[in-house]
N, C-alpha and C. Protein backbone atom coordinates (compact mmCIF):
# COMPACT_ATOMS: atom_id res chain seq x y z
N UNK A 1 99.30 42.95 60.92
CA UNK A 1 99.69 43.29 59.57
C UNK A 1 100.75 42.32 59.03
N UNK A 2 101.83 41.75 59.82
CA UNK A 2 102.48 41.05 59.40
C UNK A 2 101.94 40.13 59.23
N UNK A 3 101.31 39.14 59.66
CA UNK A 3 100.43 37.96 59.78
C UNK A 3 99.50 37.74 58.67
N UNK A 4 99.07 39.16 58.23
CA UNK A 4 98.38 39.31 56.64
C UNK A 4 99.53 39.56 55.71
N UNK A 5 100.34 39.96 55.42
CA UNK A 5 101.70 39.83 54.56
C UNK A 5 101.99 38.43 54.69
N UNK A 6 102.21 37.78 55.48
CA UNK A 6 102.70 36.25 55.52
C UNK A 6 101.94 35.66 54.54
N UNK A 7 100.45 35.85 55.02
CA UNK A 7 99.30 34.97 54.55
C UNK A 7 99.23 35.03 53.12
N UNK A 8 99.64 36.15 52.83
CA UNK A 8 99.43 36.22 51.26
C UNK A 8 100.06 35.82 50.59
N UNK A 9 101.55 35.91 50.81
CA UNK A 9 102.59 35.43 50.47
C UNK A 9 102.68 33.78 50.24
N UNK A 10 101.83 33.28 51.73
CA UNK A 10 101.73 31.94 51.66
C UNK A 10 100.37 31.43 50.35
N UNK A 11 99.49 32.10 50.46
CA UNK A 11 99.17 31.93 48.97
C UNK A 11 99.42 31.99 47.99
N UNK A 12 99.95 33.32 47.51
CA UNK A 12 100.69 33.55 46.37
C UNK A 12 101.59 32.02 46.04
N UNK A 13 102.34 31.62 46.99
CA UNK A 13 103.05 30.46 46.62
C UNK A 13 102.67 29.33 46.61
N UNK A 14 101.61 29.04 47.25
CA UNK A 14 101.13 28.09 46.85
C UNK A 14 100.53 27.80 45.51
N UNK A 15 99.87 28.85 45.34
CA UNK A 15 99.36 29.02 43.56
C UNK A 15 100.45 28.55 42.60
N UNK A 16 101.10 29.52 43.16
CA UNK A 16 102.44 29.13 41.89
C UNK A 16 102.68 27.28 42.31
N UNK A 17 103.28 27.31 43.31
CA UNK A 17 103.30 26.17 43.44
C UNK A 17 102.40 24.61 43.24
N UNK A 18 100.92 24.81 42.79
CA UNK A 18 100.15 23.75 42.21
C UNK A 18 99.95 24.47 40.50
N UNK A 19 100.46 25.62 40.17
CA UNK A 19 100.81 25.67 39.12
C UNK A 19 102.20 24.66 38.68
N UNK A 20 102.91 24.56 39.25
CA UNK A 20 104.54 23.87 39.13
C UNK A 20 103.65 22.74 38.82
N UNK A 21 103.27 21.80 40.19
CA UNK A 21 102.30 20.39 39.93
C UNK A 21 102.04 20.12 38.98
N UNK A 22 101.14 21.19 38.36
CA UNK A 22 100.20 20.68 37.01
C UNK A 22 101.43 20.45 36.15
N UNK A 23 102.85 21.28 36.13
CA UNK A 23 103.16 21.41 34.78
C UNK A 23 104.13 19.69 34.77
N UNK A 24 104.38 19.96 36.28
CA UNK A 24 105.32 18.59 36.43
C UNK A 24 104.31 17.27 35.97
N UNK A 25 102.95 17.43 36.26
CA UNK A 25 102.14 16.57 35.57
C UNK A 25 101.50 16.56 34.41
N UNK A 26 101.81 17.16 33.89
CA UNK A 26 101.37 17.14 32.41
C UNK A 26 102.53 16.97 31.69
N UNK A 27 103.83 17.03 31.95
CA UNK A 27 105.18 16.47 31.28
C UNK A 27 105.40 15.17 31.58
N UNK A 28 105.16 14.72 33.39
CA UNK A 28 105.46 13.23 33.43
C UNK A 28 104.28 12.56 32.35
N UNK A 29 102.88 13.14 32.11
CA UNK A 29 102.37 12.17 31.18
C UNK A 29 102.38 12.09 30.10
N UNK A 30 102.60 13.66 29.87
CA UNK A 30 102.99 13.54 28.19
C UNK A 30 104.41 12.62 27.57
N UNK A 31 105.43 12.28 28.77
CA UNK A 31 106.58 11.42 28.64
C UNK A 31 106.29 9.83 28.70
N UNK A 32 105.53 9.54 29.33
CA UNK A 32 104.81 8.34 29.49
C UNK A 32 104.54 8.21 28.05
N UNK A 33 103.11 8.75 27.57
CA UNK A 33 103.18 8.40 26.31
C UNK A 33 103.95 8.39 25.31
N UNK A 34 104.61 9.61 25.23
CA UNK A 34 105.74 9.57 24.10
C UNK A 34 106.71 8.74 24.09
N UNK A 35 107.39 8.85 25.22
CA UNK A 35 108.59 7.85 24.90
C UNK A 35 108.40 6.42 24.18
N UNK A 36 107.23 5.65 24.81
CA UNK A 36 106.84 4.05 24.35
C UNK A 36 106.88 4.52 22.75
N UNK A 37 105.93 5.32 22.75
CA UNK A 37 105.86 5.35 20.93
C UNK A 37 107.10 5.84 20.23
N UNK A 38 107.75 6.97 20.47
CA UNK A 38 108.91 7.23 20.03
C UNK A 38 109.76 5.81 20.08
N UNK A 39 110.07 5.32 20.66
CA UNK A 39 111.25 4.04 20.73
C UNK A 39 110.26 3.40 19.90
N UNK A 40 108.90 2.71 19.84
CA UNK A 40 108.91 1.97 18.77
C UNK A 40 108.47 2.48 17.74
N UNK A 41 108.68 4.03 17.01
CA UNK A 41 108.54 3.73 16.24
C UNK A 41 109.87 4.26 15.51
N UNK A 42 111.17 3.93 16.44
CA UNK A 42 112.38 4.44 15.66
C UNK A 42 112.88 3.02 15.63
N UNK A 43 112.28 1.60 16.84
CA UNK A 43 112.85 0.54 15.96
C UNK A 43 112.25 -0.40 15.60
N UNK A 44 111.18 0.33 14.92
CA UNK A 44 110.04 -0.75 13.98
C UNK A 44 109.51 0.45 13.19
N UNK A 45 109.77 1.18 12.69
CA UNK A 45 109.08 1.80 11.85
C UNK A 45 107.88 1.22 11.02
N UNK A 46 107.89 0.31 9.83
CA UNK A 46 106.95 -0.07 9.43
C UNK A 46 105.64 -1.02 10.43
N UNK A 47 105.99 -1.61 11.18
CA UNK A 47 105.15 -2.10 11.97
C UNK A 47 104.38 -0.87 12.49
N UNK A 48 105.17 -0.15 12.86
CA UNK A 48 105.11 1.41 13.91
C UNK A 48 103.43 1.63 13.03
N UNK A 49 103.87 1.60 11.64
CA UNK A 49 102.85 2.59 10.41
C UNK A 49 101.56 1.95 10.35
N UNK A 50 102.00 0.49 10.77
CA UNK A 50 101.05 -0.39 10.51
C UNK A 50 100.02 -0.13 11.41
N UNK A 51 100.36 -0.18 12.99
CA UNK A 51 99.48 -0.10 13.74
C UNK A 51 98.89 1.17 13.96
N UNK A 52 99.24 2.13 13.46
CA UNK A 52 98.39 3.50 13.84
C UNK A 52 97.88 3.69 11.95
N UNK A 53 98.22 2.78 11.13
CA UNK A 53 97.04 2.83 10.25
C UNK A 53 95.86 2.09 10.42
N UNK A 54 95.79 1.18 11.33
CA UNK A 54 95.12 -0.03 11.72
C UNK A 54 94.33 1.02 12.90
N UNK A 55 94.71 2.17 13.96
CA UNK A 55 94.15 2.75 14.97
C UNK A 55 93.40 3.89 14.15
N UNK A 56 93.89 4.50 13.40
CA UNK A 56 93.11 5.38 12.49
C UNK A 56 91.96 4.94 11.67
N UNK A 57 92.16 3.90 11.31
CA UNK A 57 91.01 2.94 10.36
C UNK A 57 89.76 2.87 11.53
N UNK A 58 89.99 2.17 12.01
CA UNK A 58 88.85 1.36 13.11
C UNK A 58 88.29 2.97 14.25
N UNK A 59 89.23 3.73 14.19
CA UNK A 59 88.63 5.01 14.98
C UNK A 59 87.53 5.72 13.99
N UNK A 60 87.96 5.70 12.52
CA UNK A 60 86.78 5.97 11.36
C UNK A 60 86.08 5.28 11.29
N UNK A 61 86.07 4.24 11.60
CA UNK A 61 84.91 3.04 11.42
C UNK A 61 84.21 3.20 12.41
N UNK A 62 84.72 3.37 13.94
CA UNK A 62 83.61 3.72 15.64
C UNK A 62 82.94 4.83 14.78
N UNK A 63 83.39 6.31 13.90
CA UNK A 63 83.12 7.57 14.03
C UNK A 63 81.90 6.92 12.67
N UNK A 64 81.87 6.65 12.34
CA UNK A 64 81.25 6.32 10.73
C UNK A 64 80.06 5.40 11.42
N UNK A 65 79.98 4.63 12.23
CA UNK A 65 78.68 3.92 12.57
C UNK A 65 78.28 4.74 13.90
N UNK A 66 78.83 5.01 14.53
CA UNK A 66 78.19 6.35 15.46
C UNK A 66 77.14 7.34 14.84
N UNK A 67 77.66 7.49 14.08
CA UNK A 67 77.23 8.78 12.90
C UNK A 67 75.98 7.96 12.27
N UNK A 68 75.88 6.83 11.49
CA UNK A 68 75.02 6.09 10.83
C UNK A 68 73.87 5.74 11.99
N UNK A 69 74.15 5.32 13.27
CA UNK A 69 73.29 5.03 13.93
C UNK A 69 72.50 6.23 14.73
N UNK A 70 73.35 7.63 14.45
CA UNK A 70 72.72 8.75 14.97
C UNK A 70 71.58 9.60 14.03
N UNK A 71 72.62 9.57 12.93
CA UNK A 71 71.55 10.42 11.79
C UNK A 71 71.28 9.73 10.25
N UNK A 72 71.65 8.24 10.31
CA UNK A 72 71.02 7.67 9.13
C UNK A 72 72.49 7.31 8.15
N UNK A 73 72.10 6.36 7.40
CA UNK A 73 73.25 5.98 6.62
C UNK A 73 73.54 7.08 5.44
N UNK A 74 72.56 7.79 4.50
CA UNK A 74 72.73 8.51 4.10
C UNK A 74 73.89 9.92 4.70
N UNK A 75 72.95 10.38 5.49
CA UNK A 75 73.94 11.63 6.03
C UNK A 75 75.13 11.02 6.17
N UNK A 76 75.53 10.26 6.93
CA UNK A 76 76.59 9.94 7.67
C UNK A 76 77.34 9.62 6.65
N UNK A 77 77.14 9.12 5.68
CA UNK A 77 78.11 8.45 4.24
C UNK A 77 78.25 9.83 3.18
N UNK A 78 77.42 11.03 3.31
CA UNK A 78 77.51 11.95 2.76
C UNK A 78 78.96 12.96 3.49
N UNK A 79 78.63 13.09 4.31
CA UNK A 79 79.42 13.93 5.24
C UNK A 79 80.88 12.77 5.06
N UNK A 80 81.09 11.49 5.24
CA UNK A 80 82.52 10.89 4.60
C UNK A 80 82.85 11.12 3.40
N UNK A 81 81.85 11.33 2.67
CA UNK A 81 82.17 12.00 1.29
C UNK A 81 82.84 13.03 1.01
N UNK A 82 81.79 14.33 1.83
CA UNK A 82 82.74 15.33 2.16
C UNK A 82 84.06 15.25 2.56
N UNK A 83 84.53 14.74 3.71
CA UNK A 83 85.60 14.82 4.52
C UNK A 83 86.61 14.01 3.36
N UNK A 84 86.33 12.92 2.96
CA UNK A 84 87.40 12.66 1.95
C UNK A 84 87.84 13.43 0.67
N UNK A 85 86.43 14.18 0.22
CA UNK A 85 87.14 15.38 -1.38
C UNK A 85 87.98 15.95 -0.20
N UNK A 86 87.67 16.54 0.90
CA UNK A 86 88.85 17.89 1.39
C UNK A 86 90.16 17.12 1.73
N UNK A 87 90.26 16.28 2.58
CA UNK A 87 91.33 15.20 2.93
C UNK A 87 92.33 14.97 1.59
N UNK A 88 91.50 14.24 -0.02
CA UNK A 88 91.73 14.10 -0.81
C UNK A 88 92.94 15.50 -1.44
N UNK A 89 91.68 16.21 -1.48
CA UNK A 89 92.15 17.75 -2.32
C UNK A 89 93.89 18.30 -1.19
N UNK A 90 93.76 18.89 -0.34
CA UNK A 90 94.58 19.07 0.45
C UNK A 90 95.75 17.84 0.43
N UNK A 91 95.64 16.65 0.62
CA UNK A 91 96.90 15.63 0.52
C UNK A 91 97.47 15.89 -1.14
N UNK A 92 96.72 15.94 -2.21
CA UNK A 92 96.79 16.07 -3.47
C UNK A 92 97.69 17.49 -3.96
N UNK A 93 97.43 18.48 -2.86
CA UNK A 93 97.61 19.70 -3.04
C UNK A 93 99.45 20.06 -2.41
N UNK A 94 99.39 19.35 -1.16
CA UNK A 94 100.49 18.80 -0.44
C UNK A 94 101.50 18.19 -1.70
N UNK A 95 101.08 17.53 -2.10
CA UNK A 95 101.95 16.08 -2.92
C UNK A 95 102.51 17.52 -4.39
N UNK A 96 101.78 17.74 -4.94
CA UNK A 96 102.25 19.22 -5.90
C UNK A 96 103.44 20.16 -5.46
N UNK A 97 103.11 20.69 -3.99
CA UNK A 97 103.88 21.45 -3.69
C UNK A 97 105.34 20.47 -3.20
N UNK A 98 105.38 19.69 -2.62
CA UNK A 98 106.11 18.69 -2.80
C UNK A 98 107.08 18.48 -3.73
N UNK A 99 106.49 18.33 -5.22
CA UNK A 99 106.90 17.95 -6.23
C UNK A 99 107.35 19.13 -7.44
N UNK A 100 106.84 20.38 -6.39
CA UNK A 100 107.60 21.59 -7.15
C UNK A 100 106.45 22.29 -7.59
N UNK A 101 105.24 21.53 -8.38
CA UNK A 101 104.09 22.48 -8.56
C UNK A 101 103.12 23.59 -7.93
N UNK A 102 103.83 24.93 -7.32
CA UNK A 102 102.48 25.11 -6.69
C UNK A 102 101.58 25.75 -7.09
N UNK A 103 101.42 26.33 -8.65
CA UNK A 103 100.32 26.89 -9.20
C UNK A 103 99.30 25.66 -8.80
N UNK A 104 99.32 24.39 -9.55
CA UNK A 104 98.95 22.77 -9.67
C UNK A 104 98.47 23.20 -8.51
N UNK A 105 98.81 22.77 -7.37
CA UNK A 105 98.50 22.55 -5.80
C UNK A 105 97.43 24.09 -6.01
N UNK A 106 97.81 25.52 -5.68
CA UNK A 106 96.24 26.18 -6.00
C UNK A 106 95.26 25.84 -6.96
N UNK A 107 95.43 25.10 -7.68
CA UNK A 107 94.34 24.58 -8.88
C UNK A 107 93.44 23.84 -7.89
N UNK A 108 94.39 22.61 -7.35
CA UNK A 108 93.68 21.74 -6.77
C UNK A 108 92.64 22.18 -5.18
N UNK A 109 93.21 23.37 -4.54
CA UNK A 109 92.42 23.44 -3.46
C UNK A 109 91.30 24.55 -4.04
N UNK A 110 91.54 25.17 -4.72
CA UNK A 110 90.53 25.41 -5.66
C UNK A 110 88.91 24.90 -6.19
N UNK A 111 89.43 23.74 -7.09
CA UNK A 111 88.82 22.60 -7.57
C UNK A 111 88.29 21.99 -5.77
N UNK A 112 88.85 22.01 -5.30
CA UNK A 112 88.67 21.05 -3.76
C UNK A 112 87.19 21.99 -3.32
N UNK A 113 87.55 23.35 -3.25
CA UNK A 113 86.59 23.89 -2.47
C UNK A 113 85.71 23.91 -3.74
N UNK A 114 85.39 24.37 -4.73
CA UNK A 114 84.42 24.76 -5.59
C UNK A 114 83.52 23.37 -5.09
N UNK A 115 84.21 21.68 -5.48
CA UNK A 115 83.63 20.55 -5.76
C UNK A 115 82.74 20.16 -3.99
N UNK A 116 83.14 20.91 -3.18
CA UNK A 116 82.82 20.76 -1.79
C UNK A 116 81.48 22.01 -1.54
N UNK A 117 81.72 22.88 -2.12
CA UNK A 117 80.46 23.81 -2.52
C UNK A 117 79.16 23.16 -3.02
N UNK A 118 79.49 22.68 -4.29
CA UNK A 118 78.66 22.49 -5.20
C UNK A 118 78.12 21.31 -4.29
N UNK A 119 78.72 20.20 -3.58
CA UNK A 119 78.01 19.17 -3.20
C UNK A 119 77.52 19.17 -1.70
N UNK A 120 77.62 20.62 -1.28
CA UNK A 120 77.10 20.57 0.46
C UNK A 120 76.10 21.69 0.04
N UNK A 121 75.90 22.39 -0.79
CA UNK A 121 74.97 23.50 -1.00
C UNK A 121 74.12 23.29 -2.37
N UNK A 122 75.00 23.02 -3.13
CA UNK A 122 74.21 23.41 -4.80
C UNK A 122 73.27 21.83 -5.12
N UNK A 123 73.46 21.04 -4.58
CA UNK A 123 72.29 19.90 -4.62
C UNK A 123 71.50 19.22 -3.75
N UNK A 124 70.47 19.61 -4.17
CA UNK A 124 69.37 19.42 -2.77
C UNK A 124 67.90 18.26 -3.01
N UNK A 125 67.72 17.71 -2.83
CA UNK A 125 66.39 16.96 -2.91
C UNK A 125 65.57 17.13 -2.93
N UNK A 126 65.27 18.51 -1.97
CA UNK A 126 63.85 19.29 -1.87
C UNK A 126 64.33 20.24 -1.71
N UNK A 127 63.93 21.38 -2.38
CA UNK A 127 64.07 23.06 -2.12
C UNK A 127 63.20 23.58 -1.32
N UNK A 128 63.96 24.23 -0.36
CA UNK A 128 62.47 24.89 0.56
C UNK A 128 62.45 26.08 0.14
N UNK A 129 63.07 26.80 -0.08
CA UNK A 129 63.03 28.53 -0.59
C UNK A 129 62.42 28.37 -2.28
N UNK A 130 61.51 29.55 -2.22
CA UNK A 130 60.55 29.93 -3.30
C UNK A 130 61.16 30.62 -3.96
N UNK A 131 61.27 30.02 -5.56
CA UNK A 131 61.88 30.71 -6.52
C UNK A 131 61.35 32.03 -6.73
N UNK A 132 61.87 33.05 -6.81
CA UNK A 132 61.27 34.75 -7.40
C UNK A 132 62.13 34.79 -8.47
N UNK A 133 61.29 35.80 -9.40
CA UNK A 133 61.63 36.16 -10.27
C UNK A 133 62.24 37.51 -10.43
C-alpha cells in the first residue's frame, strides 16, 4: 500500500512537473521572439514599421496567389474585395471613434455590413433557386 501511495504521488508530480516544462518552454520562446523585436522596434521604430509592412504585404501576396491558383482569379480577387470593405469599414470606424464621432463610426459599420451583404449574397451570375410567386 505504501508503494502504491508513493507511485502516485510520483506521478502526480511528474505531471505537474512536465506541466512546469511546457510553461518554462513556452516563455523561454515566447522571450526569444519578443525581446529581438521589442528592442528593435523601440530603437528604430520607423524602420521597425517598415519591415513588418513589407512582412504583411508579401504574406497577402503568398495568401492572394495561393488562393488564385486554388480557386481562380476571380474568386480569389472577390473574397480581397471582401476582406478589404470589412478591414476598410472597421479601420474607418476605429478612426471616428478616435476622433470623437461614435454615432459616425455606427454609421460606418453599418454601411460596412449592409455593403458586404449586398456583395456576398444579393449579386449573383446565375440564380439557382426558382422564383415563386
Amino acid at each position: 500500500m505504501f508503494v502504491k501511495i508513493v507511485k502516485e504521488y510520483g506521478n502526480l508530480f511528474s505531471g505537474a512537473g512536465r506541466v512546469l516544462a511546457l510553461l518554462a518552454l513556452c516563455t523561454a520562446t515566447g522571450a526569444a521572439f519578443v525581446i529581438p523585436l521589442w528592442k528593435f522596434a523601440t530603437s528604430a521604430p520607423r524602420l521597425y514599421s517598415i519591415v513588418i509592412l513589407i512582412l504583411l504585404a508579401s504574406c497577402g501576396l503568398y495568401l492572394l496567389v495561393k488562393k488564385i491558383r486554388k480557386h481562380g482569379i476571380k474568386k480569389a480577387l472577390r473574397f480581397f474585395l471582401l476582406l478589404l470593405i470589412i478591414l476598410a469599414g472597421v479601420a474607418g470606424a476605429m478612426s471616428s471613434v478616435l476622433a470623437g464621432s461614435r454615432l459616425f463610426a455606427a454609421l460606418i459599420l453599418i454601411t460596412t455590413v449592409i455593403i458586404h451583404g449586398i456583395l456576398s449574397f444579393g449579386i449573383r451570375s446565375h440564380d439557382t433557386t426558382p422564383e415563386t410567386m
